[in-house]
Protein backbone atom coordinates (compact mmCIF):
# COMPACT_ATOMS: atom_id res chain seq x y z
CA UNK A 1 99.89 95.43 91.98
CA UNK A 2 99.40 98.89 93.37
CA UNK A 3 100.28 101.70 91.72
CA UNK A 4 101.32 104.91 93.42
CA UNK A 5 101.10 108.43 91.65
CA UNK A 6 103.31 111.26 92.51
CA UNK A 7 100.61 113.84 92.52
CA UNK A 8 102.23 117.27 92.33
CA UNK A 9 105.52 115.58 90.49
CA UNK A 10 102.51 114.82 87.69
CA UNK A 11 100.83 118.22 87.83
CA UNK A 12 103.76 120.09 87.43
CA UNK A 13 104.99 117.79 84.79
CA UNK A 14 101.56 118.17 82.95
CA UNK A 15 101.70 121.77 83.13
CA UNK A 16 105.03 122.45 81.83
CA UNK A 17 103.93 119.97 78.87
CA UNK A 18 100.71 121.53 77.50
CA UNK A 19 101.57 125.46 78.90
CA UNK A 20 102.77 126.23 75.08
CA UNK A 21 101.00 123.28 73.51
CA UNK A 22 97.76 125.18 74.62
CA UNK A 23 99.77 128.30 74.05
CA UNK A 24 98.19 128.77 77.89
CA UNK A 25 98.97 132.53 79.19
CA UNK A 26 95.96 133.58 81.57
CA UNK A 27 95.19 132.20 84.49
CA UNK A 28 92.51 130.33 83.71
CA UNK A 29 94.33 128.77 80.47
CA UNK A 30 97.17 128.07 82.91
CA UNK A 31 95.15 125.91 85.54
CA UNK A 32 93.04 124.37 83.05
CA UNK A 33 96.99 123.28 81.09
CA UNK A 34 97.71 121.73 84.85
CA UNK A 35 94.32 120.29 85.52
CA UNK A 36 94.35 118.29 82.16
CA UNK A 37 98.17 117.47 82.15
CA UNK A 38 97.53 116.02 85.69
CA UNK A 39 94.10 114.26 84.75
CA UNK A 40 95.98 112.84 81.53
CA UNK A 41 98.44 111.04 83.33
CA UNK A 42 96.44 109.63 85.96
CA UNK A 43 94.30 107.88 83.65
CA UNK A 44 96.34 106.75 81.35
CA UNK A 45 98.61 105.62 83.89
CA UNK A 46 95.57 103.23 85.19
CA UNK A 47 95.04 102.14 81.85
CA UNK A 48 98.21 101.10 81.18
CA UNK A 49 98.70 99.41 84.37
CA UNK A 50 101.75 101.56 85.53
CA UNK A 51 103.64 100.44 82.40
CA UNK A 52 104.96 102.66 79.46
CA UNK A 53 102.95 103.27 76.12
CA UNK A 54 103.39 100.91 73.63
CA UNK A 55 104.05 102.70 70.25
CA UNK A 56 101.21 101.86 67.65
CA UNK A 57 99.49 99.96 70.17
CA UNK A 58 96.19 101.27 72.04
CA UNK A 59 96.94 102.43 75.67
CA UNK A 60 95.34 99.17 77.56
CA UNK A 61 97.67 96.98 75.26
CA UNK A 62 100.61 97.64 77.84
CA UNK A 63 98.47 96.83 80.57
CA UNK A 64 97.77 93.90 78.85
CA UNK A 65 101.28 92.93 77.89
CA UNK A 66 102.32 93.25 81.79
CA UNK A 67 100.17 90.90 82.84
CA UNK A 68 99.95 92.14 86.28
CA UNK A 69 96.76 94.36 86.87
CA UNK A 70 96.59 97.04 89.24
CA UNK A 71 94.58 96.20 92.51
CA UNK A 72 94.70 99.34 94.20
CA UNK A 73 95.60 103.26 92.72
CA UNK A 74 96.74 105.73 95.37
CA UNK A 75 98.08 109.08 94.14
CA UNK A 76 100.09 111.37 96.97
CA UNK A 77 100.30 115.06 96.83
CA UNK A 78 102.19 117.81 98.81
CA UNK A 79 100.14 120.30 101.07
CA UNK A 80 101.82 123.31 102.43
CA UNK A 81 105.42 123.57 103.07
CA UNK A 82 107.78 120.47 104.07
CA UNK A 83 108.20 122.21 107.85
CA UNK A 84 109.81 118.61 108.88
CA UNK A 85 112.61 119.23 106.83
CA UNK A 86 113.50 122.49 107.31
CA UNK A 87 112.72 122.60 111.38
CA UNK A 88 116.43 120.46 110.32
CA UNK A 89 117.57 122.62 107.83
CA UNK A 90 116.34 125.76 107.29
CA UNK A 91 117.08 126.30 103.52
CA UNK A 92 115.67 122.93 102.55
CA UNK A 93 113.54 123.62 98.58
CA UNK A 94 113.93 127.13 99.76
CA UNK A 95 115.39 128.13 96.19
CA UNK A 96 112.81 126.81 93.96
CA UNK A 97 110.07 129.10 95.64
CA UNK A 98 112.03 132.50 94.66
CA UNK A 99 112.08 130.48 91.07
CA UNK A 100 109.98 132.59 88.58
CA UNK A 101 108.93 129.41 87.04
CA UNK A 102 107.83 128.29 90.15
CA UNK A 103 106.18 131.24 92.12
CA UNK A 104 104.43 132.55 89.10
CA UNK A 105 102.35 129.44 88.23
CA UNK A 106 102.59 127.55 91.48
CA UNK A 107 98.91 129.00 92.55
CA UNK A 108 97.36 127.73 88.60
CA UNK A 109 99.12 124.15 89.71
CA UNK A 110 98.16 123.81 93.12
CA UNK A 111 94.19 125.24 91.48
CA UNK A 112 94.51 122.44 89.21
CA UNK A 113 95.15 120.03 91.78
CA UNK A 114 92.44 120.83 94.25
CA UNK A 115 89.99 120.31 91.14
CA UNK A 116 91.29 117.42 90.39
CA UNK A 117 90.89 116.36 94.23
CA UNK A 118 87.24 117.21 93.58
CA UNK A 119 86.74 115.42 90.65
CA UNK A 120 88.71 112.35 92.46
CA UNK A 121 85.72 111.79 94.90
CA UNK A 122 83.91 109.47 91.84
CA UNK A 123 86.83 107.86 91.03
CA UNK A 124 87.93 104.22 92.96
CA UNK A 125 91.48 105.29 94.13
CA UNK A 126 93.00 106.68 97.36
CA UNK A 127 93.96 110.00 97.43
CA UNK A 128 96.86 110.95 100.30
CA UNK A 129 97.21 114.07 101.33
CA UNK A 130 98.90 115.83 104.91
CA UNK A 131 99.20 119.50 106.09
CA UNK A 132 103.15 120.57 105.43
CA UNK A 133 103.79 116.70 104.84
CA UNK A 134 105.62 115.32 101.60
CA UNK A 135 104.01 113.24 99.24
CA UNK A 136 107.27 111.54 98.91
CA UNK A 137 106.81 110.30 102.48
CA UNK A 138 103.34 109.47 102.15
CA UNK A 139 104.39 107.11 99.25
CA UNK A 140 106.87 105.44 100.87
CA UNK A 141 104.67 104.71 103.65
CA UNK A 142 102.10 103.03 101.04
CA UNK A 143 104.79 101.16 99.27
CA UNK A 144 106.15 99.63 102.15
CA UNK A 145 103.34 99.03 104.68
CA UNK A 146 102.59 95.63 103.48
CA UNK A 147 106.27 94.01 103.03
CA UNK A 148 105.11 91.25 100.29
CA UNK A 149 103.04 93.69 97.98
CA UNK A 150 103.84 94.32 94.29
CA UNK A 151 104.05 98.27 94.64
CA UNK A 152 105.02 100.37 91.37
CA UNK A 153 105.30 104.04 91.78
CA UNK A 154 105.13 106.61 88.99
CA UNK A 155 107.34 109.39 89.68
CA UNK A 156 110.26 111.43 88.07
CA UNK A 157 111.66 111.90 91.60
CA UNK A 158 115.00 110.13 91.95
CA UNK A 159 115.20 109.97 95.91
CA UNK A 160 112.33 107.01 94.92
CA UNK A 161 114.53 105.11 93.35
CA UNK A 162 116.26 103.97 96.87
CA UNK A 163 113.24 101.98 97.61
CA UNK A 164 113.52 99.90 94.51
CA UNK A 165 113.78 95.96 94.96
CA UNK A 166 111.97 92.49 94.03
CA UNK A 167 108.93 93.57 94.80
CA UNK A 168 109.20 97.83 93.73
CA UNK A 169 109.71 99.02 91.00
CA UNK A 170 109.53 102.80 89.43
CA UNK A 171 107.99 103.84 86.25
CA UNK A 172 109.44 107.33 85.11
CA UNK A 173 106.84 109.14 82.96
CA UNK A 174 108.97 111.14 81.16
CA UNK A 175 111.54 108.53 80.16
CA UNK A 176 109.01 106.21 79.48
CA UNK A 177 110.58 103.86 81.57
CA UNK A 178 110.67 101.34 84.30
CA UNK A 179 113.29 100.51 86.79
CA UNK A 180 113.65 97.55 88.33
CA UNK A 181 116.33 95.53 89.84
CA UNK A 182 117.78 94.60 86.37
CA UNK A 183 117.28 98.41 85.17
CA UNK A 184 118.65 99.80 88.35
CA UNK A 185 122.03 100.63 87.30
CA UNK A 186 121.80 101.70 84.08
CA UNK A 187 119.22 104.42 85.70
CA UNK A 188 121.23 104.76 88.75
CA UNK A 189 124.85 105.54 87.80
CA UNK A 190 126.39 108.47 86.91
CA UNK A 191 128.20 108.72 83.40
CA UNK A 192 131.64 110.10 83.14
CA UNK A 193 132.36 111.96 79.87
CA UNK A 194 132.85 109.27 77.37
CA UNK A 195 129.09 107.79 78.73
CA UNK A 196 131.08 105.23 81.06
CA UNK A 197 128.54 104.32 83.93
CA UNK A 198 130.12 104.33 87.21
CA UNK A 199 128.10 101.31 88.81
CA UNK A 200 127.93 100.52 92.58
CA UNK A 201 125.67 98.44 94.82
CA UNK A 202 122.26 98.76 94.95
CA UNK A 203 122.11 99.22 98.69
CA UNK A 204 124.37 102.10 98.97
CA UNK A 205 122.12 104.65 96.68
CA UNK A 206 120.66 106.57 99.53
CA UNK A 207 124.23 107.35 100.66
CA UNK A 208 124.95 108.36 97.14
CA UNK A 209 122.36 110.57 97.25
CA UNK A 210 123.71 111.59 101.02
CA UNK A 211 127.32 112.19 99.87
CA UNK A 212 126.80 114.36 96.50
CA UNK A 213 123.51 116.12 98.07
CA UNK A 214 120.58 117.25 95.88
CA UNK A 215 120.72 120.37 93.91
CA UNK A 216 117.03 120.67 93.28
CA UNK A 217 116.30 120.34 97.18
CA UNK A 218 119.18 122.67 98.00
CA UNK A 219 120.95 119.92 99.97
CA UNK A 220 124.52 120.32 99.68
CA UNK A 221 126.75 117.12 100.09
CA UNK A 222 130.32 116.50 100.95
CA UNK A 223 132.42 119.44 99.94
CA UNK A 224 134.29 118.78 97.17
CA UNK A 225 132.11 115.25 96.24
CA UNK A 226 130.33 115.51 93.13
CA UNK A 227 127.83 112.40 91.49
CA UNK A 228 130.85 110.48 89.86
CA UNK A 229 133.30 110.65 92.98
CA UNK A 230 130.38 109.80 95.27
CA UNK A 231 129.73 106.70 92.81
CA UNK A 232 133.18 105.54 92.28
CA UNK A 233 133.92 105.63 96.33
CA UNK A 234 130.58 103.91 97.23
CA UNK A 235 131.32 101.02 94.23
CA UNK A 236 134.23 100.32 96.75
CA UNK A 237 133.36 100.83 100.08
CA UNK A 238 130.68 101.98 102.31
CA UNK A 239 130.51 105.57 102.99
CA UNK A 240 131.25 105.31 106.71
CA UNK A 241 134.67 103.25 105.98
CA UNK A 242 135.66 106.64 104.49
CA UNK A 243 134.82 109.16 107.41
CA UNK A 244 136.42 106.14 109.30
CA UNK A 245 140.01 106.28 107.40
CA UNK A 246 139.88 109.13 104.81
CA UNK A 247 142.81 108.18 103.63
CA UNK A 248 141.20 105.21 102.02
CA UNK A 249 139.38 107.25 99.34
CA UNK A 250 142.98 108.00 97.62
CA UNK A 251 143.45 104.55 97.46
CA UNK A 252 139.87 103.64 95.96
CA UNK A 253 140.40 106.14 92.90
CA UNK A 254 143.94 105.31 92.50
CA UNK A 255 146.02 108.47 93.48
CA UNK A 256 146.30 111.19 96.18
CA UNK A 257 143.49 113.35 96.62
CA UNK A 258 144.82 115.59 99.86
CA UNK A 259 141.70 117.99 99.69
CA UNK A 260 139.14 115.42 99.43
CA UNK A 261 140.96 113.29 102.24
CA UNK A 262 141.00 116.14 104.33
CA UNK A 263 136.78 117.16 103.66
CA UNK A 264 136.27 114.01 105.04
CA UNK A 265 137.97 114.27 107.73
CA UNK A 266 136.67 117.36 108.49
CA UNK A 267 133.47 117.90 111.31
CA UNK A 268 131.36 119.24 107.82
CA UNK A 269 131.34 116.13 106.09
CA UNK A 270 130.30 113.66 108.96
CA UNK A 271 127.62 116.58 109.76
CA UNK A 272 126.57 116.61 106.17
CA UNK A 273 126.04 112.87 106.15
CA UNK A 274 124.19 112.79 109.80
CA UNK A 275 122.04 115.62 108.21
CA UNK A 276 121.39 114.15 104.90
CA UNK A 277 120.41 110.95 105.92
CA UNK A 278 117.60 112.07 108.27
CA UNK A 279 116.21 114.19 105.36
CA UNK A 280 116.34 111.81 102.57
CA UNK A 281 116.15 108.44 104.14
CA UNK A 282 112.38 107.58 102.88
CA UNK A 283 112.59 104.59 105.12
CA UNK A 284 112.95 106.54 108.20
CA UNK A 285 110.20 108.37 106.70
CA UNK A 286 107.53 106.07 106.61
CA UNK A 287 108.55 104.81 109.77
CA UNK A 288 107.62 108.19 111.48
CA UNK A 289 103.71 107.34 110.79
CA UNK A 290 102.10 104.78 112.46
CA UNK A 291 99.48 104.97 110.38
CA UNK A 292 97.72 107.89 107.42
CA UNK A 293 94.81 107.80 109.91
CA UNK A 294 93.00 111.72 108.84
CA UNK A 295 95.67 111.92 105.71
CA UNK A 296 93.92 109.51 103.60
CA UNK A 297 90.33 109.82 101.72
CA UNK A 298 88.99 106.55 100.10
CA UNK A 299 87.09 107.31 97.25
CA UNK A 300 84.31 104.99 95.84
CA UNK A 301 83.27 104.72 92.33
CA UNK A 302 80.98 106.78 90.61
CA UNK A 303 80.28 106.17 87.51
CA UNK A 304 77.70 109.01 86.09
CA UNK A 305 79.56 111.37 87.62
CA UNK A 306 82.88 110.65 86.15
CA UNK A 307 81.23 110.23 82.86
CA UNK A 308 79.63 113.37 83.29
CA UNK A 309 82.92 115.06 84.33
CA UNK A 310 85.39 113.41 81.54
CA UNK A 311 83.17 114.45 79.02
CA UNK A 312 82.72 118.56 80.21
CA UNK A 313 86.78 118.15 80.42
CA UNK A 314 87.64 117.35 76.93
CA UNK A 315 90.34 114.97 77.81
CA UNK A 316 91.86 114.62 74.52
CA UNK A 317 94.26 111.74 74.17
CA UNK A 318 92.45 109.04 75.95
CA UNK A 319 88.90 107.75 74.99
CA UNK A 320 86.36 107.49 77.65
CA UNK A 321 85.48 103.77 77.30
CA UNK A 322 89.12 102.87 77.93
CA UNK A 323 89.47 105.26 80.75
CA UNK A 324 85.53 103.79 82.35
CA UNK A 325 87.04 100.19 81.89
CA UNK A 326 90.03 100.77 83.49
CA UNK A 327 88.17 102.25 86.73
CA UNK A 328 85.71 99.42 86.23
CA UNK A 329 88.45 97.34 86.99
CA UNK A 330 89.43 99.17 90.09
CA UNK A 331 86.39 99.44 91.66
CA UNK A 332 85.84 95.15 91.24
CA UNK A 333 89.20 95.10 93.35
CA UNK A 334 87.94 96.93 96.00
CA UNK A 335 84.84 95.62 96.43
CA UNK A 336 86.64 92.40 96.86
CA UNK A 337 88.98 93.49 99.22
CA UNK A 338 86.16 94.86 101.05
């Protein structure tokens, strides 16, 4: 299998956890919080093999349990600005970086990470990286560059979750989770008040995504289409059937909606869609590089060093016989591949 780490997604993540855990306020407490949340879950995720901790169980048991071990470790991380995306729309993420919680502590993170890109170099994994490029993108392009591999990707990041299929599957850290095929709608589908899931095809979740936009990325959708309209029209129709005939999305949810028949009808809906599928298509994405040809460093094993290095860190959580093995493993991969 190969696994597939959302780099900054996991620094940022790691931070947030062990900031007040390590009751973290100057700088150098603050990187240091980012740096080890970030290490943390890199290792552990190779020791577990992708999958979820299993309670009262050591960490390599749920490697063990899966059955599948991990061939090949890549982890992906932002550089920069996403330039791509807003050379299409100006205001893409633009909201997050006037976000105290952001700004303030986004030089400690992206510290954190460059160490950790450092102390990658003795470690057997792939580490993807491009100038004003997504990591998002970079991933996709990993995950679907050979069309019969086993790919998991560990990510919080629900735009990933478009890509999931036989063969792909996404483990959310926080949840503790994978999601699969079988999983997919249960993870997928909005809930309306009383927890009812509003399930619709598999195939149709990037134009979910497309029609109810992305808060977080400051992507706006359809006016006036929220999470469960966009899931209850797409459970009955493709999108385009309802920029085709507007009138059809009164019929799908079972009385007259004149406002939302007349959004899409209107030039800012089909513009919206034509917009938002460019941006969040991860396909497309992928497609744009022919190859990661000056993006990607392959690292080689090193096994004093890393030894060296886990121990100055003080990685607490994870012993470092568990975490050596599980590189160990790695590295015997590669040098068969090679």
């Amino acid at each position: 299998m190969r696994l597939l780490a959302d780099g900054n997604n996991m620094a940022w993540a790691g931070f947030h956890a062990l900031r007040r855990a390590m009751d973290a306020e100057t700088p150098e407490q603050k990187t240091r919080a980012a740096l080890l949340g970030l290490t943390q879950s890199v290792l552990g995720l190779a020791v577990r093999g992708g999958e979820p901790p299993v309670p009262g169980r050591p960490p390599e048991a749920a490697a063990t349990l899966a059955g599948n071990p991990v061939r090949r470790l890549a982890i992906a991380f932002d550089e920069g600005r996403p330039l791509r995306r807003r050379t299409i729309f100006p205001t893409y993420q633009l909201s997050r970086e006037s976000n105290p919680a952001f700004a303030e502590n986004e030089a400690f993170v992206l510290d954190a990470i460059a160490q950790f890109m450092e102390a990658a170099r003795a470690l057997p994994i792939d580490v993807a990286r491009g100038i004003n490029t997504e990591a998002d993108d970079l991933i996709a392009f990993m995950a679907l560059e050979e069309p019969d591999a086993i790919v998991r990707i560990a990510s919080t990041d629900r735009d990933f979750l478009q890509l999931v299929s036989d063969r792909l599957t996404i483990y959310s850290p926080v949840k503790r989770v994978v999601i699969d095929v079988a999983a997919f709608a249960d993870a997928a589908a909005p809930r309306t008040a009383d927890g009812t899931p509003i399930v619709f095809p598999r195939e149709r979740y990037l134009d979910y995504r497309v029609a109810s936009g992305d808060a977080s990325d400051d992507l706006p959708g359809i006016p006036g289409v929220g999470t469960i309209t966009a899931a209850r029209l797409l459970a009955d129709a493709p999108l385009d059937d309802y920029l085709d005939d507007p009138g059809l999305a009164s019929k799908t949810l079972g009385r007259r909606n004149a406002k939302l028949e007349a959004a899409l009808a209107g030039d800012d809906a089909r513009n919206a869609v034509a917009r938002n599928r460019v941006l969040m298509d991860l396909r497309a994405a992928a497609a744009r590089y022919p190859s990661l040809d000056g993006m990607l460093e392959r690292h080689n094993w090193d096994e004093t060093t890393f030894r060296t290095w886990f121990t100055d860190q003080r990685i607490a959580g994870l012993e470092l016989d568990v975490a050596m093995r599980a590189m160990e493993s790695l590295a015997k991969y590669r040098e068969g591949a090679d």
